[in-house]
Every structure is written in C-alpha cells, then in structure tokens.
PDBML (XML) file of the C-alpha atoms, coordinates in Angstrom:
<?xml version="1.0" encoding="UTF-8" ?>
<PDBx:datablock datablockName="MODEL"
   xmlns:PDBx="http://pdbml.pdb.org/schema/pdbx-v50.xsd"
   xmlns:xsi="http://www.w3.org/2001/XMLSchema-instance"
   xsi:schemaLocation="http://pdbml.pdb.org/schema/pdbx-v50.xsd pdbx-v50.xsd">
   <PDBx:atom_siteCategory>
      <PDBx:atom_site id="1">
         <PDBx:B_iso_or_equiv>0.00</PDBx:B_iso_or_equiv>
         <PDBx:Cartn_x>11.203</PDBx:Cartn_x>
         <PDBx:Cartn_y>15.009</PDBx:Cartn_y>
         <PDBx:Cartn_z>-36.205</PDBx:Cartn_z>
         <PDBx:auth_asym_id>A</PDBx:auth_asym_id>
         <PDBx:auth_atom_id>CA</PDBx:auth_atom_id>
         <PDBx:auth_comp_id>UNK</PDBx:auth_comp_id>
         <PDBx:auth_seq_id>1</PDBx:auth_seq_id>
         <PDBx:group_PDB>ATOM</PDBx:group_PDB>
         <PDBx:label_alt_id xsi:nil="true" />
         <PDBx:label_asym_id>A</PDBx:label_asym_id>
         <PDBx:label_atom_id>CA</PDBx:label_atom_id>
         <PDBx:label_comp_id>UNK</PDBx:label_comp_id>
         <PDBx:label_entity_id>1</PDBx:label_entity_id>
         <PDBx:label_seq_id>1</PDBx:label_seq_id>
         <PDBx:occupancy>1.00</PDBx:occupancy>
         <PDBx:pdbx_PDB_model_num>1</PDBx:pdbx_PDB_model_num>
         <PDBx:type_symbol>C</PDBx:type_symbol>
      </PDBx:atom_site>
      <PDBx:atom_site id="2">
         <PDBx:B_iso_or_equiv>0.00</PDBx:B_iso_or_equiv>
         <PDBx:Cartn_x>10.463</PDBx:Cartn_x>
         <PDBx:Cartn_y>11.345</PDBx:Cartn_y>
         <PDBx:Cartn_z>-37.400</PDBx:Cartn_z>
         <PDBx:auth_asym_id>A</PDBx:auth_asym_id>
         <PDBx:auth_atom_id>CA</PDBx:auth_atom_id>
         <PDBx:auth_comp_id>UNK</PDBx:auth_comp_id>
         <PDBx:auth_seq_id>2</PDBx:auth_seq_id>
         <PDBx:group_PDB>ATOM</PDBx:group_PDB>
         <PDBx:label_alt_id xsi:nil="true" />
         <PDBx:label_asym_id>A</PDBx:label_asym_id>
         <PDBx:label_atom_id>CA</PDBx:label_atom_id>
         <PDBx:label_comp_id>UNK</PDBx:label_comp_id>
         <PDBx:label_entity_id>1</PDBx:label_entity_id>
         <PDBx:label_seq_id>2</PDBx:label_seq_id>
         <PDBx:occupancy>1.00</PDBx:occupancy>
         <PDBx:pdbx_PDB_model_num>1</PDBx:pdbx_PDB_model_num>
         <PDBx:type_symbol>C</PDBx:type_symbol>
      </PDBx:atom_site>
      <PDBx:atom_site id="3">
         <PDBx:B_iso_or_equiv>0.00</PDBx:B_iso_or_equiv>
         <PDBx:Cartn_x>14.108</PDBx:Cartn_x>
         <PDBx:Cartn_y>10.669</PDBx:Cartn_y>
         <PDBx:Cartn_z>-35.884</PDBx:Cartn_z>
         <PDBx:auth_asym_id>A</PDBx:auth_asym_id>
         <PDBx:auth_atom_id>CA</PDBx:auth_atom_id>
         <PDBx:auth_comp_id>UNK</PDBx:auth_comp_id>
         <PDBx:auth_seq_id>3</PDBx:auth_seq_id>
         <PDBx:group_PDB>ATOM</PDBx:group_PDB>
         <PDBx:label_alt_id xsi:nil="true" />
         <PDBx:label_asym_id>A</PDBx:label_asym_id>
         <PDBx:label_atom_id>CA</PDBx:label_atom_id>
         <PDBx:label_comp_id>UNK</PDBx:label_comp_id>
         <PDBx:label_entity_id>1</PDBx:label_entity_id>
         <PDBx:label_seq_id>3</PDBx:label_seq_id>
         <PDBx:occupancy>1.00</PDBx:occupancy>
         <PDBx:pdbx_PDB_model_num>1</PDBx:pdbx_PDB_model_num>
         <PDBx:type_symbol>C</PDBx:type_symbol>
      </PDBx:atom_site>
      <PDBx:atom_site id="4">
         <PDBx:B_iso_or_equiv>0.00</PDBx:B_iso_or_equiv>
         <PDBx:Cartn_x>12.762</PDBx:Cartn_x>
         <PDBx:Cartn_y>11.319</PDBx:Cartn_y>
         <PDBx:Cartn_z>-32.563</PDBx:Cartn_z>
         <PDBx:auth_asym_id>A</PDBx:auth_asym_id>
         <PDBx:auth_atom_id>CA</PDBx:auth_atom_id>
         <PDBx:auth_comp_id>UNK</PDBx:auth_comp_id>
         <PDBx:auth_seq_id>4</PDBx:auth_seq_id>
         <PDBx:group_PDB>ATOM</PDBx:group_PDB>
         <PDBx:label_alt_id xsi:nil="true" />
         <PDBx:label_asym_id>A</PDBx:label_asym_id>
         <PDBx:label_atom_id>CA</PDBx:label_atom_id>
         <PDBx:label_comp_id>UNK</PDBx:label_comp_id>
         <PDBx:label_entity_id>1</PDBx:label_entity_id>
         <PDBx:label_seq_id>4</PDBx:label_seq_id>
         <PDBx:occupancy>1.00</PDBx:occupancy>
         <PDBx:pdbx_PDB_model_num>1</PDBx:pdbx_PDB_model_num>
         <PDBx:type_symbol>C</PDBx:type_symbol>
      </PDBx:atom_site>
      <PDBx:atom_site id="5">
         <PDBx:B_iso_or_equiv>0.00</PDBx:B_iso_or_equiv>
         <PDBx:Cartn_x>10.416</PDBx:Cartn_x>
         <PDBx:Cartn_y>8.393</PDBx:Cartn_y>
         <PDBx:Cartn_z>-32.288</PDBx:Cartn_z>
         <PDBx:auth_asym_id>A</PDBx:auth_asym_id>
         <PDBx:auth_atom_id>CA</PDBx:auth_atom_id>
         <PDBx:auth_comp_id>UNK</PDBx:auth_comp_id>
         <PDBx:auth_seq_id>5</PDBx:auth_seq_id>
         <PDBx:group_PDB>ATOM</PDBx:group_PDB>
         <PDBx:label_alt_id xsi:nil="true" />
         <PDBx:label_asym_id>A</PDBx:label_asym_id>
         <PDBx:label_atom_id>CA</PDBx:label_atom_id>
         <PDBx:label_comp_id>UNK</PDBx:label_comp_id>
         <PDBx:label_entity_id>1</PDBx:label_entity_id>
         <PDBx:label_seq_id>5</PDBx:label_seq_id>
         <PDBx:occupancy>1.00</PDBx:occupancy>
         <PDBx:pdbx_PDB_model_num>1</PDBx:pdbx_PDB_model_num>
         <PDBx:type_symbol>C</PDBx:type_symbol>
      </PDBx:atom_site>
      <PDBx:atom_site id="6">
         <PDBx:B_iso_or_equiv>0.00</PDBx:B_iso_or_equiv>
         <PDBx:Cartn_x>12.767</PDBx:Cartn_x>
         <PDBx:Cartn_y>5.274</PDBx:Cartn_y>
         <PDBx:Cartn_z>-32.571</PDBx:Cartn_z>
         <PDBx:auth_asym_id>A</PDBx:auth_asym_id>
         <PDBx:auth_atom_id>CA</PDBx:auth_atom_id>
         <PDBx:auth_comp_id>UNK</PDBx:auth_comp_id>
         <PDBx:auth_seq_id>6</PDBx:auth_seq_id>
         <PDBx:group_PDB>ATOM</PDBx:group_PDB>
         <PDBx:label_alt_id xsi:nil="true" />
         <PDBx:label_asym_id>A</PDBx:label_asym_id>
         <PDBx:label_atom_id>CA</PDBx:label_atom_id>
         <PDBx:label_comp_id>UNK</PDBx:label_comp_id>
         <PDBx:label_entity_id>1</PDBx:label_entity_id>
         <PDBx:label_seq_id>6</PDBx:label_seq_id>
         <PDBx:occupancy>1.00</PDBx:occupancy>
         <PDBx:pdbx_PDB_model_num>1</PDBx:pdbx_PDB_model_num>
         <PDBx:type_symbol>C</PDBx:type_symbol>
      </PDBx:atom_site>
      <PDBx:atom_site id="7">
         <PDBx:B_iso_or_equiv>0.00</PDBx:B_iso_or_equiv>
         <PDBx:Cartn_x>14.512</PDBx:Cartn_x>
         <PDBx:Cartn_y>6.392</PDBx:Cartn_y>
         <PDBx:Cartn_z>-29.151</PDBx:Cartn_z>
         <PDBx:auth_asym_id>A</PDBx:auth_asym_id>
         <PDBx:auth_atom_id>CA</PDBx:auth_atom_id>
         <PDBx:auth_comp_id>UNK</PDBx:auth_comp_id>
         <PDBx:auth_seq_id>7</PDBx:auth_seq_id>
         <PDBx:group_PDB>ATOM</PDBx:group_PDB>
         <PDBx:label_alt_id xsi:nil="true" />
         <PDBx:label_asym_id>A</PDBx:label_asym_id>
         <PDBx:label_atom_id>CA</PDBx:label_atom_id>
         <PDBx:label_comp_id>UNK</PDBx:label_comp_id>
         <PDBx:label_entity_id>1</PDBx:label_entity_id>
         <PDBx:label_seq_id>7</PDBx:label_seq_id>
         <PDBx:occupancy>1.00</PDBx:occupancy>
         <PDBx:pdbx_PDB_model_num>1</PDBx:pdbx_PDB_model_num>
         <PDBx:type_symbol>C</PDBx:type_symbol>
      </PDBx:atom_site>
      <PDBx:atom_site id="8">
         <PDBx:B_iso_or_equiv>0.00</PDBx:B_iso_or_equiv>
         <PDBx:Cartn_x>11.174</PDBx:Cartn_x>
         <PDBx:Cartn_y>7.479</PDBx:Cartn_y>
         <PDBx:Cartn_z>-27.686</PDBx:Cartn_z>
         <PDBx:auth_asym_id>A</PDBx:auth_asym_id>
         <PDBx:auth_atom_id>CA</PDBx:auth_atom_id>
         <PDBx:auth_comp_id>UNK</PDBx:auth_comp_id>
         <PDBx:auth_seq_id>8</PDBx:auth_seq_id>
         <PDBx:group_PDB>ATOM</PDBx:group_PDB>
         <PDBx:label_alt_id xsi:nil="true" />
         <PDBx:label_asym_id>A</PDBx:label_asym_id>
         <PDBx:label_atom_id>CA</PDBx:label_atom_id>
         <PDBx:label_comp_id>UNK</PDBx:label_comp_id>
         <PDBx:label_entity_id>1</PDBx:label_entity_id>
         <PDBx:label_seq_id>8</PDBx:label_seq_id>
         <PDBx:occupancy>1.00</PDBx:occupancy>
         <PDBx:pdbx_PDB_model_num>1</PDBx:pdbx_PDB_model_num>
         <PDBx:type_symbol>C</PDBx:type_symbol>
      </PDBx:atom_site>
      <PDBx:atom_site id="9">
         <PDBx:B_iso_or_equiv>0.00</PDBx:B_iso_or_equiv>
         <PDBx:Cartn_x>9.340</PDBx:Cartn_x>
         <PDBx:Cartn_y>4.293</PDBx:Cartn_y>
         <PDBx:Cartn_z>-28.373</PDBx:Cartn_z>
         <PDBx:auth_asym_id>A</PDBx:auth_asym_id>
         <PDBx:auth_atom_id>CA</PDBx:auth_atom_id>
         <PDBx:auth_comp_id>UNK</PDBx:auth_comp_id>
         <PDBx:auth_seq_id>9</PDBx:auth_seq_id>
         <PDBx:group_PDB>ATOM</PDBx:group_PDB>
         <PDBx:label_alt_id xsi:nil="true" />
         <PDBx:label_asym_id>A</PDBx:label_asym_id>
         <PDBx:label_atom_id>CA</PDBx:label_atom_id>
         <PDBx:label_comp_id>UNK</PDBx:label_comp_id>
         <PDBx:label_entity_id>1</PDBx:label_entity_id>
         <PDBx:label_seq_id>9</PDBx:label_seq_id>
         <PDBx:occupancy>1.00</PDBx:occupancy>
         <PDBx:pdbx_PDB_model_num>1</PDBx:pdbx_PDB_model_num>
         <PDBx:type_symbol>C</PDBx:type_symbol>
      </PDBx:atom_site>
      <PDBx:atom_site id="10">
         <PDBx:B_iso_or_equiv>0.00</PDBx:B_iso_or_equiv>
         <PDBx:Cartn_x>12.480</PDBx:Cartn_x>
         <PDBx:Cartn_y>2.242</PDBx:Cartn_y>
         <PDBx:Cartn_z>-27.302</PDBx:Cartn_z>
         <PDBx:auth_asym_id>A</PDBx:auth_asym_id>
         <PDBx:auth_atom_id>CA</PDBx:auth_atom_id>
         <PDBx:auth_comp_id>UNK</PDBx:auth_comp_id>
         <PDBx:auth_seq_id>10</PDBx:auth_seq_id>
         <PDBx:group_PDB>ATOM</PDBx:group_PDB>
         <PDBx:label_alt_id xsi:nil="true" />
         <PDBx:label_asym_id>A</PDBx:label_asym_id>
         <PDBx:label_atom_id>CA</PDBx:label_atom_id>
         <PDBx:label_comp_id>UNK</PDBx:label_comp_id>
         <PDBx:label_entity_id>1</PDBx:label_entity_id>
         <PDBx:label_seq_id>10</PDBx:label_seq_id>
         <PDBx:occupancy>1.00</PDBx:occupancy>
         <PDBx:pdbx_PDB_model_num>1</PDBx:pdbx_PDB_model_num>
         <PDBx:type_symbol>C</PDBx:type_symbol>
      </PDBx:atom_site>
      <PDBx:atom_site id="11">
         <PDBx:B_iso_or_equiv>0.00</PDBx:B_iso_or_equiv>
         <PDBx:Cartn_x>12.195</PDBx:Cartn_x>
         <PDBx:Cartn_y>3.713</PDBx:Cartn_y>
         <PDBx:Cartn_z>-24.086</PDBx:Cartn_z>
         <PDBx:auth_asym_id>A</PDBx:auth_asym_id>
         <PDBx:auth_atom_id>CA</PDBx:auth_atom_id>
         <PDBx:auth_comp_id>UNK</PDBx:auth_comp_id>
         <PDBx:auth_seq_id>11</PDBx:auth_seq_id>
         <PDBx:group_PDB>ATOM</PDBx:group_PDB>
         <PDBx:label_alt_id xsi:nil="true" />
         <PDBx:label_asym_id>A</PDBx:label_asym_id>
         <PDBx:label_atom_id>CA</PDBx:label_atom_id>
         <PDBx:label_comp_id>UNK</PDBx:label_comp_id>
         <PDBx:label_entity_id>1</PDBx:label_entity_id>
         <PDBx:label_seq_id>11</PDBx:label_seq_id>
         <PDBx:occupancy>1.00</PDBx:occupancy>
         <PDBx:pdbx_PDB_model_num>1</PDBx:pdbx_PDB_model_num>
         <PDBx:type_symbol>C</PDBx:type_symbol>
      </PDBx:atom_site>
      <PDBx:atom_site id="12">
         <PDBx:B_iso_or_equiv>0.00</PDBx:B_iso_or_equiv>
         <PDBx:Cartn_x>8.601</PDBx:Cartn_x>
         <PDBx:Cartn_y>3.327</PDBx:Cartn_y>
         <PDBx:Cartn_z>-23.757</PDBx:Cartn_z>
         <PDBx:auth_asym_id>A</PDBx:auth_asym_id>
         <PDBx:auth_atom_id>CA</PDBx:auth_atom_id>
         <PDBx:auth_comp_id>UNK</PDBx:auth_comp_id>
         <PDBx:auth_seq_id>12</PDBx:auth_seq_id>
         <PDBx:group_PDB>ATOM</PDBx:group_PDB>
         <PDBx:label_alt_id xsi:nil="true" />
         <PDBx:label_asym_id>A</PDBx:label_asym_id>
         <PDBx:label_atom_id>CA</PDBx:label_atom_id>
         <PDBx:label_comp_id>UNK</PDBx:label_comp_id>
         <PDBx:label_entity_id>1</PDBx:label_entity_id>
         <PDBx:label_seq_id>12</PDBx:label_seq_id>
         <PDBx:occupancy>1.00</PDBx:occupancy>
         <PDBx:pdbx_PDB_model_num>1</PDBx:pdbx_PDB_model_num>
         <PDBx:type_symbol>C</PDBx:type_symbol>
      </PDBx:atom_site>
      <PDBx:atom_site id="13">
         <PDBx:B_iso_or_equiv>0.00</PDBx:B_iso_or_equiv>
         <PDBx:Cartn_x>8.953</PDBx:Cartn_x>
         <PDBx:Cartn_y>-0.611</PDBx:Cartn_y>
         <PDBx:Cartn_z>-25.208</PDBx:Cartn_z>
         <PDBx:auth_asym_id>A</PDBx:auth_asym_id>
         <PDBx:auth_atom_id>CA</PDBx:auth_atom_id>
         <PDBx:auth_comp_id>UNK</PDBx:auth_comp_id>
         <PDBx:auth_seq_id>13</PDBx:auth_seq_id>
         <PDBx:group_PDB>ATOM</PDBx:group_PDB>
         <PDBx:label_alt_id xsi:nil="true" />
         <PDBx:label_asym_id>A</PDBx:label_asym_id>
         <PDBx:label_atom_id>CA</PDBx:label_atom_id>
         <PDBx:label_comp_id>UNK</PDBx:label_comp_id>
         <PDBx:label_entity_id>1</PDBx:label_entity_id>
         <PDBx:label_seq_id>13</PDBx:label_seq_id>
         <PDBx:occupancy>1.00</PDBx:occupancy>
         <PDBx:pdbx_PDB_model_num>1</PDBx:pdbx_PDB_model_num>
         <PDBx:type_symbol>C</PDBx:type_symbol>
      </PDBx:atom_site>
      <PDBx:atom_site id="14">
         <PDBx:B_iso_or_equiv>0.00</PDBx:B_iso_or_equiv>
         <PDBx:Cartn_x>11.619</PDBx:Cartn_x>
         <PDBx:Cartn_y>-0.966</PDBx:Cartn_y>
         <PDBx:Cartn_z>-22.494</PDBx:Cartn_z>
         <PDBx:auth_asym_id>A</PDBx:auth_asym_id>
         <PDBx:auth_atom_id>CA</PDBx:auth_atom_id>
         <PDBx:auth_comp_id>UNK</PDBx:auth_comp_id>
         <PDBx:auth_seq_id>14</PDBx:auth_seq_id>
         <PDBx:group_PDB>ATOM</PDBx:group_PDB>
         <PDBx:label_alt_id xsi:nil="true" />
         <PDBx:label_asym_id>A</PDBx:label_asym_id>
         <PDBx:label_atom_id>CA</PDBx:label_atom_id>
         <PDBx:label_comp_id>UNK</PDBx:label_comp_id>
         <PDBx:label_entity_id>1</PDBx:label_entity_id>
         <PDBx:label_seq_id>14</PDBx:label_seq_id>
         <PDBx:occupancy>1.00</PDBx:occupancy>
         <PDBx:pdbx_PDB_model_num>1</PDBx:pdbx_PDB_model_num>
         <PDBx:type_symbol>C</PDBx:type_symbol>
      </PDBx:atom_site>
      <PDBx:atom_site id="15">
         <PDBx:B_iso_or_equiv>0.00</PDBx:B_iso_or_equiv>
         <PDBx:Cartn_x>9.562</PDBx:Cartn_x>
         <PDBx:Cartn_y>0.889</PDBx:Cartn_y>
         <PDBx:Cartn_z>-19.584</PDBx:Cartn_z>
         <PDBx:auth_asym_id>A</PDBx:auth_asym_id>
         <PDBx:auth_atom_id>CA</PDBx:auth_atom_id>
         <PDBx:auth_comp_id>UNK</PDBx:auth_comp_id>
         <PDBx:auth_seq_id>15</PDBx:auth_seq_id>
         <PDBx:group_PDB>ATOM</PDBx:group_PDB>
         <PDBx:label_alt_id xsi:nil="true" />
         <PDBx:label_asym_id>A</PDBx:label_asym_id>
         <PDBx:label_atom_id>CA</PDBx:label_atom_id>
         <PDBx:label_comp_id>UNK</PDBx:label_comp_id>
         <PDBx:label_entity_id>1</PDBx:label_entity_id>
         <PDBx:label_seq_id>15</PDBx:label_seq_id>
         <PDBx:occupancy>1.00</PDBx:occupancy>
         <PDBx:pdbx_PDB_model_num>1</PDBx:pdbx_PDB_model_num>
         <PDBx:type_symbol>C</PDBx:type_symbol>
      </PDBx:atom_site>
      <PDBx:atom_site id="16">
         <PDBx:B_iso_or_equiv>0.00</PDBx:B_iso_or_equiv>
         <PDBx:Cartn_x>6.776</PDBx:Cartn_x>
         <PDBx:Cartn_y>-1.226</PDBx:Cartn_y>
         <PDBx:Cartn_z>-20.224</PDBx:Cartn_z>
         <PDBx:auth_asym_id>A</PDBx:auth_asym_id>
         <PDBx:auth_atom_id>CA</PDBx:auth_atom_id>
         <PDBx:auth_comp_id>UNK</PDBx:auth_comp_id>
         <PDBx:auth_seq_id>16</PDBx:auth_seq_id>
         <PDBx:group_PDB>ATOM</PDBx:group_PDB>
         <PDBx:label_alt_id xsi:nil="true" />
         <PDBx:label_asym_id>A</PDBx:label_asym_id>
         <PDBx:label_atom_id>CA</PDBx:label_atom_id>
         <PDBx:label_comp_id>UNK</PDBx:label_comp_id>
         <PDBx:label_entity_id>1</PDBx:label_entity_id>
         <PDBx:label_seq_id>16</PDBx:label_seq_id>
         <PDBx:occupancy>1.00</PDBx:occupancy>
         <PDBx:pdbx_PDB_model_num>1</PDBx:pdbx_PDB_model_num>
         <PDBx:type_symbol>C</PDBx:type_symbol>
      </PDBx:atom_site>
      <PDBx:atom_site id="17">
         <PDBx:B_iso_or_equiv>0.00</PDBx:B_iso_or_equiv>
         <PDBx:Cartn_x>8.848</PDBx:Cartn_x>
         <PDBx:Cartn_y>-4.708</PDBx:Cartn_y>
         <PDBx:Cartn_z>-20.635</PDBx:Cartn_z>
         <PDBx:auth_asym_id>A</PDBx:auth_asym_id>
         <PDBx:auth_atom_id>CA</PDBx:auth_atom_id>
         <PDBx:auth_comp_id>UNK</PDBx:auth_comp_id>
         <PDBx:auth_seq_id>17</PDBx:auth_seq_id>
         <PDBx:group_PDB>ATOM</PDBx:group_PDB>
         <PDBx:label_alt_id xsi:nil="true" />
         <PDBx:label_asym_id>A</PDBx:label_asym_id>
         <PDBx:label_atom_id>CA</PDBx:label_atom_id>
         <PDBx:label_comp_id>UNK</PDBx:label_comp_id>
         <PDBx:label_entity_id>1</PDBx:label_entity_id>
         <PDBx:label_seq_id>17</PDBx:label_seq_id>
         <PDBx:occupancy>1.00</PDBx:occupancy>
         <PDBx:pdbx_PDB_model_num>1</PDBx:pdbx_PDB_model_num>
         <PDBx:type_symbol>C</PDBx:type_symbol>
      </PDBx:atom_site>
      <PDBx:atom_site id="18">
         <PDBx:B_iso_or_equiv>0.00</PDBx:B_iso_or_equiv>
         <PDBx:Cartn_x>10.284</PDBx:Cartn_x>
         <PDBx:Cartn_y>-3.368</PDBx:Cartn_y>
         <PDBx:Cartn_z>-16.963</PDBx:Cartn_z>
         <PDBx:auth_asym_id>A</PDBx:auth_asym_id>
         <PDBx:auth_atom_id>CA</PDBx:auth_atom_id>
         <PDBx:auth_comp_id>UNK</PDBx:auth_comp_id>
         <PDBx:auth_seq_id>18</PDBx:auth_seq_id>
         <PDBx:group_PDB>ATOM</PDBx:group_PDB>
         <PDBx:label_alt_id xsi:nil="true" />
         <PDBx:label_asym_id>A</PDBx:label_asym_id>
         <PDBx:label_atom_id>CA</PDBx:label_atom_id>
         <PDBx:label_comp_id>UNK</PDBx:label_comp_id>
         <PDBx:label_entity_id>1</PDBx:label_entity_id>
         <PDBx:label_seq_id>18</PDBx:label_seq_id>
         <PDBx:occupancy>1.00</PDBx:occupancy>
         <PDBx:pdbx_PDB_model_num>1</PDBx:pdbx_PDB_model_num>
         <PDBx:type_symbol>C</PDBx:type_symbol>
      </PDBx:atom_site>
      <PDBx:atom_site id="19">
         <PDBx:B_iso_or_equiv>0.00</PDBx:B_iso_or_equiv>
         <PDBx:Cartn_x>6.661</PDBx:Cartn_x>
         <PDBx:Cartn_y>-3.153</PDBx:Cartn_y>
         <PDBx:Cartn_z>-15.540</PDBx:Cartn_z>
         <PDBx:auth_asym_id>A</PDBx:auth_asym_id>
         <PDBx:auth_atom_id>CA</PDBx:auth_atom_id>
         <PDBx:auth_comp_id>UNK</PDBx:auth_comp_id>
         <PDBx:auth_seq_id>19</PDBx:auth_seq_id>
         <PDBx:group_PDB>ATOM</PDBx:group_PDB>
         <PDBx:label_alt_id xsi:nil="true" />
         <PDBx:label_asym_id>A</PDBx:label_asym_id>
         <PDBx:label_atom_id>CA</PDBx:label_atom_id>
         <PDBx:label_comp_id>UNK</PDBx:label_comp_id>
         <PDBx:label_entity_id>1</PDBx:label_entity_id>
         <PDBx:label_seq_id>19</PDBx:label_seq_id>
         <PDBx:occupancy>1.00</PDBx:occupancy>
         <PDBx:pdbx_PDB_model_num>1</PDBx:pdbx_PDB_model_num>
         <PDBx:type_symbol>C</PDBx:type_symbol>
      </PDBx:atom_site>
      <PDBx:atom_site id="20">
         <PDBx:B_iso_or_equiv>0.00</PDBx:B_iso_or_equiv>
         <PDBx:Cartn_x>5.378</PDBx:Cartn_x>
         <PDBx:Cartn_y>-6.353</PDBx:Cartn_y>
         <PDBx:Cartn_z>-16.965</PDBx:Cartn_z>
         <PDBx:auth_asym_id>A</PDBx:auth_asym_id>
         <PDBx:auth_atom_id>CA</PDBx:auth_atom_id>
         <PDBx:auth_comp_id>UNK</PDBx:auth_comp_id>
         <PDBx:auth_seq_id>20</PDBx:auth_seq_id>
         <PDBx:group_PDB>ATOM</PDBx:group_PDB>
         <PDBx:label_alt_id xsi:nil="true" />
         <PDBx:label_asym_id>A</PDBx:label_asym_id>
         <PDBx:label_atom_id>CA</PDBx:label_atom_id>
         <PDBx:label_comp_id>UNK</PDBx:label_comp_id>
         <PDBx:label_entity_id>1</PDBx:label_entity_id>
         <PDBx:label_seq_id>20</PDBx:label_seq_id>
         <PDBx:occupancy>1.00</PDBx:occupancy>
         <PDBx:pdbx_PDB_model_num>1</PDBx:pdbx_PDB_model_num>
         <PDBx:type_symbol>C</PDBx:type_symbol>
      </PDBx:atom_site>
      <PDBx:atom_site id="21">
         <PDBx:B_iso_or_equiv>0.00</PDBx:B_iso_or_equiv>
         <PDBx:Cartn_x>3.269</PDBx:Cartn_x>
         <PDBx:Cartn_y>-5.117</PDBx:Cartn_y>
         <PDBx:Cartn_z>-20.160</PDBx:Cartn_z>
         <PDBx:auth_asym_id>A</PDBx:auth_asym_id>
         <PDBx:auth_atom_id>CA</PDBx:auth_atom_id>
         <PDBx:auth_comp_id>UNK</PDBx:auth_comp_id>
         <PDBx:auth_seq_id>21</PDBx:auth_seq_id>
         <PDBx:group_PDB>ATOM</PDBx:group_PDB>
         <PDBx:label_alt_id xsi:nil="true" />
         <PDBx:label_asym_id>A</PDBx:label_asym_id>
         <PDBx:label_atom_id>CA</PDBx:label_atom_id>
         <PDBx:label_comp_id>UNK</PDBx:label_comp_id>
         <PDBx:label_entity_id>1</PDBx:label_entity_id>
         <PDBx:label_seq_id>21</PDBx:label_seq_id>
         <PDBx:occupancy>1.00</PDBx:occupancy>
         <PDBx:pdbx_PDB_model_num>1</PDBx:pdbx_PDB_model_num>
         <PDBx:type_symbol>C</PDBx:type_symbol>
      </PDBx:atom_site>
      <PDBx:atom_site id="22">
         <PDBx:B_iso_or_equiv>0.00</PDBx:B_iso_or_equiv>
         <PDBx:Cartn_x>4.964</PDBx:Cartn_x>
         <PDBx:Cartn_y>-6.878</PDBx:Cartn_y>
         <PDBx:Cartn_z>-22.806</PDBx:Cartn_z>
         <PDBx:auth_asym_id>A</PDBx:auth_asym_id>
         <PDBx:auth_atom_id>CA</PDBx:auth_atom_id>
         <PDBx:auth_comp_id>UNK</PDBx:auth_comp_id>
         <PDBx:auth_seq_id>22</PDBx:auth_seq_id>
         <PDBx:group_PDB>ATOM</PDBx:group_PDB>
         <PDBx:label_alt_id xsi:nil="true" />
         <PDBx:label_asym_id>A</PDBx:label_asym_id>
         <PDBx:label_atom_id>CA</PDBx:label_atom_id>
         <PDBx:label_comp_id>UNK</PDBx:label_comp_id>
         <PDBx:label_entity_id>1</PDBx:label_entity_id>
         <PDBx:label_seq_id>22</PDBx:label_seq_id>
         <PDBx:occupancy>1.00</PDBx:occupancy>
         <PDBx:pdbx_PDB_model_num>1</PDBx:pdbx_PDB_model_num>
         <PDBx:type_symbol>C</PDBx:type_symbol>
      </PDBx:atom_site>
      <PDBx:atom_site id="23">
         <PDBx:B_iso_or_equiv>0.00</PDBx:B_iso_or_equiv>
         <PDBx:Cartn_x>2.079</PDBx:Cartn_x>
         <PDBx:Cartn_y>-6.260</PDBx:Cartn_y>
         <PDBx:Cartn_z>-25.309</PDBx:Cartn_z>
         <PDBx:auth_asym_id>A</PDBx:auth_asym_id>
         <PDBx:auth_atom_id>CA</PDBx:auth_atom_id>
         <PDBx:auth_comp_id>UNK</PDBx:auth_comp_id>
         <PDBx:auth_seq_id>23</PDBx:auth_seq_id>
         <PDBx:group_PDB>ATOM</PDBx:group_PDB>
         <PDBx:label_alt_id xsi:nil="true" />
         <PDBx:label_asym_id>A</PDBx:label_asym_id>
         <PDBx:label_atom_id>CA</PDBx:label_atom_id>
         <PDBx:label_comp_id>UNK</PDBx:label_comp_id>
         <PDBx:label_entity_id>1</PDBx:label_entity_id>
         <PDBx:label_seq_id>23</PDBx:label_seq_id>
         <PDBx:occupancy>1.00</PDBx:occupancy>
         <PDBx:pdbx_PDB_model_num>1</PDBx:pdbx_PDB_model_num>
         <PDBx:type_symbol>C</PDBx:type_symbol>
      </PDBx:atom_site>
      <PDBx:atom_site id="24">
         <PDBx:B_iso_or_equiv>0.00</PDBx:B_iso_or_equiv>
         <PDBx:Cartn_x>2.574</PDBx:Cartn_x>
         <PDBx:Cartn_y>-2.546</PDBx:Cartn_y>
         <PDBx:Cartn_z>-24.913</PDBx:Cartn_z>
         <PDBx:auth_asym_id>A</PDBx:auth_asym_id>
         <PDBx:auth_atom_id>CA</PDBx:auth_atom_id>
         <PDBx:auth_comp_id>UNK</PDBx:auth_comp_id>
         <PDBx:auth_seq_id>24</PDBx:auth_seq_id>
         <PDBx:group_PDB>ATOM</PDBx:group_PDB>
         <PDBx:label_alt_id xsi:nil="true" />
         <PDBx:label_asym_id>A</PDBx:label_asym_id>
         <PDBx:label_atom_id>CA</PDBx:label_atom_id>
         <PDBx:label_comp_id>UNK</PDBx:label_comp_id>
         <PDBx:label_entity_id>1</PDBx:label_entity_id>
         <PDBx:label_seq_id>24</PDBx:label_seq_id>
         <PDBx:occupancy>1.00</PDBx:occupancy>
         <PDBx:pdbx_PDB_model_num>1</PDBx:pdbx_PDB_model_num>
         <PDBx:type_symbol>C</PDBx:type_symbol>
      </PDBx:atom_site>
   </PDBx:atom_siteCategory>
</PDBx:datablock>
C-alpha cells in the first residue's frame, strides 16, 4: 500500500499548487 501515496500526494501537492496553497 505504501506505493499508493507518492501518486496520491502528487495529486494533492498539485491540487493545492492549482488553488494557491503552496505550503500545503
């Protein structure tokens, strides 16, 4: 399951960059 959470938090880091939160 750890291979899941690269590609999950890379689309998280990359929602939040597209909203404006670039600490999250």
């Amino acid at each position: 399951v750890a291979a899941f959470y690269p590609s999950l938090h890379l689309n998280l880091g990359d929602v939040y960059r597209r909203l404006g939160d670039l600490d999250r």
